[in-house]
Protein backbone atom coordinates (compact mmCIF):
# COMPACT_ATOMS: atom_id res chain seq x y z
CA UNK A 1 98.59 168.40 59.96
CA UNK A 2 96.87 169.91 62.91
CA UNK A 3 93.30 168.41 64.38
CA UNK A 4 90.93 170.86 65.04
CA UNK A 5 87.35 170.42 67.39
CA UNK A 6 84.30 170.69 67.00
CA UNK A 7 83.05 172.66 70.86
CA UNK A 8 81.28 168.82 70.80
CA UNK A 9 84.28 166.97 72.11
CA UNK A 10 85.87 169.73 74.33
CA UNK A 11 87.10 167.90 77.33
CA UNK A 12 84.17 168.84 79.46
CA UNK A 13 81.25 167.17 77.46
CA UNK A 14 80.68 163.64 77.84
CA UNK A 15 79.44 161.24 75.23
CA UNK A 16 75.69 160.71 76.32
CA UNK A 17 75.44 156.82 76.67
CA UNK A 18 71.28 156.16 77.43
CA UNK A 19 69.16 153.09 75.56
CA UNK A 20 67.59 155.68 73.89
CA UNK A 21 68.60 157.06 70.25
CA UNK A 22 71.13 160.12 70.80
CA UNK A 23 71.70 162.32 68.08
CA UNK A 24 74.56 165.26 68.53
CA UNK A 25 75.39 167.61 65.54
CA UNK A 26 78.76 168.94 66.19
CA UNK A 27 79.28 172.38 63.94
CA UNK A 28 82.88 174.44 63.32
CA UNK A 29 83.55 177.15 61.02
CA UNK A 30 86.68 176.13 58.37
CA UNK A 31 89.27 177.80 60.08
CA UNK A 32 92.17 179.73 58.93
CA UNK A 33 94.93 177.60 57.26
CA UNK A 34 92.64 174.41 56.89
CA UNK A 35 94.27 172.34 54.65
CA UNK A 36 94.62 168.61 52.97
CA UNK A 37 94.51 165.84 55.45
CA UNK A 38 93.68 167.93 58.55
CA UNK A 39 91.32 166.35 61.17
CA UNK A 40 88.11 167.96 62.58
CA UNK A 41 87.08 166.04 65.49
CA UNK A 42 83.48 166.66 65.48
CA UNK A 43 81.49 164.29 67.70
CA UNK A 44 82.30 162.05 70.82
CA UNK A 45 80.47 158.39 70.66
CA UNK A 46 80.60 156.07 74.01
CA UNK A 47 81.96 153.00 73.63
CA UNK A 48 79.05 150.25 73.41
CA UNK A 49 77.36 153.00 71.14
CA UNK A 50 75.88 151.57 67.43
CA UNK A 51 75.91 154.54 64.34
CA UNK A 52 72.45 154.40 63.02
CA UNK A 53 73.07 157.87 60.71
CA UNK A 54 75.38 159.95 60.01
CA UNK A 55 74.68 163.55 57.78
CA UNK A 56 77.43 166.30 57.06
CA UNK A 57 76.21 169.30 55.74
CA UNK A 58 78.26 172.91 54.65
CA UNK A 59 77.03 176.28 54.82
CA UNK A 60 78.84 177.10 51.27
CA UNK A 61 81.78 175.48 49.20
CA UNK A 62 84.52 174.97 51.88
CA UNK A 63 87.11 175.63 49.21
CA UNK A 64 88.13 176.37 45.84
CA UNK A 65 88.33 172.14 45.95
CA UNK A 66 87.25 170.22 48.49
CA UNK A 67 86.69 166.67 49.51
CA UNK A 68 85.95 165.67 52.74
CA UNK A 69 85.37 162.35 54.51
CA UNK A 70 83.89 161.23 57.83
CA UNK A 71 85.29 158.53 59.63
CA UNK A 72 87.21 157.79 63.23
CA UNK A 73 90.64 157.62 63.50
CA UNK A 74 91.11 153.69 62.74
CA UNK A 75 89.07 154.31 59.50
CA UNK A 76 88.66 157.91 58.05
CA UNK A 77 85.90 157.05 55.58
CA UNK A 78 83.97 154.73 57.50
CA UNK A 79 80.49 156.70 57.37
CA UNK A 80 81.24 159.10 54.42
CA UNK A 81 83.63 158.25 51.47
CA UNK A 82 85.49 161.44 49.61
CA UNK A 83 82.92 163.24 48.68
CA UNK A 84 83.26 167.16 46.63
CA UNK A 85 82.04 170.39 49.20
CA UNK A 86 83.20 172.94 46.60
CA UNK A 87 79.63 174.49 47.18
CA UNK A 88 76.58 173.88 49.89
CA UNK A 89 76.33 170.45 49.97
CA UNK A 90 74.96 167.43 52.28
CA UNK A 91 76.33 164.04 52.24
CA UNK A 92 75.20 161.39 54.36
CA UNK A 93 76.20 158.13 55.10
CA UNK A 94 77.44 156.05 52.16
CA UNK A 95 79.59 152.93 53.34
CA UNK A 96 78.32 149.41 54.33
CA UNK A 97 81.41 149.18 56.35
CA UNK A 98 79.76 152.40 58.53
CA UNK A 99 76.49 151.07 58.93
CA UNK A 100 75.64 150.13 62.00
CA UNK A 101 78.88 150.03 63.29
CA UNK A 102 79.93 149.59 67.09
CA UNK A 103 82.31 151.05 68.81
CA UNK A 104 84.77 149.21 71.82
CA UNK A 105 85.86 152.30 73.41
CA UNK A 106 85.23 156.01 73.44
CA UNK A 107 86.22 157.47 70.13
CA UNK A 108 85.39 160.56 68.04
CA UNK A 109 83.83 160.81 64.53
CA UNK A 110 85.73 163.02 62.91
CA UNK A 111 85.81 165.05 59.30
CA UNK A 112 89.13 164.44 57.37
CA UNK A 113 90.15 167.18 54.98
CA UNK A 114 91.30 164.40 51.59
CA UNK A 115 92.08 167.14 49.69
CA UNK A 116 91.78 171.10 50.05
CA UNK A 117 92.39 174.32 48.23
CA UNK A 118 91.85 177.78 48.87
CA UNK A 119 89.95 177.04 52.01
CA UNK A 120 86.88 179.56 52.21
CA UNK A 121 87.31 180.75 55.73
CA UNK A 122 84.07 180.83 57.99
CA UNK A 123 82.03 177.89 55.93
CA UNK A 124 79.96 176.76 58.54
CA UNK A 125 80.24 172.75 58.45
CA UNK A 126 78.04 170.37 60.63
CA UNK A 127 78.31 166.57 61.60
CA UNK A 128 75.35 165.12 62.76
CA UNK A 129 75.40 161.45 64.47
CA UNK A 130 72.77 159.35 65.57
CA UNK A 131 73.78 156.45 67.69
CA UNK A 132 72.22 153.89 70.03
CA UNK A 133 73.28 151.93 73.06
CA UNK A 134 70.97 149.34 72.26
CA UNK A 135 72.41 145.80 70.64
């Protein structure tokens, strides 16, 4: 299964850490040979930052079926549980575990592909995150 990123975690951005409220929206299009359980890592968080929202959105139905998640890579549904993009859709945050949750170090959010078929090549998909630093 093969992780794909968003251009919001390339190695030369930096997670913004200020007191203020930071929001980044990380956007890829589905790629060829996207498939169940593949990783998108969308958006970098600093460590010390606290998710206020979180908001996934698709252009059109990613697939034919097509649940996706959105999560980190110690919990994969954290913010966003399984939830159907077979056409435009927006989910946003639906866990308690999620909300307002902290991160210790540097991570990623990421989309996880839970299940996929017939990927529709080019659906625009878009993570948005807003975080603080404040505690």
């Amino acid at each position: 299964m093969p992780t794909f990123q968003s251009s919001k975690v390339a190695a030369t951005v930096m997670a913004r850490s200020g007191l203020d409220t930071t929001t980044v929206t990380g956007e890829i299009a589905i790629p060829t040979g996207f498939a169940t359980n593949d990783v998108v890592e969308m958006v970098k968080v600093p460590a010390g930052a606290t998710v206020l929202n979180v908001k996934l959105t698709s252009s059109a139905g990613v697939g034919a079926t097509a649940n996706l998640a959105v999560g980190d890579g110690v919990d994969t549904d954290r913010f966003i549980t399984s939830t159907a993009f077979t056409a435009s859709a927006v989910a946003r945050d639906n866990t308690h575990v999620g909300h307002g949750h902290r991160y210790t170090a540097d991570d990623t959010i990421d989309i996880l592909a839970v299940s996929i078929a017939t990927p529709t090549v080019g659906t625009v998909v878009r993570l948005t995150v807003e975080y603080t630093m404040q505690q």
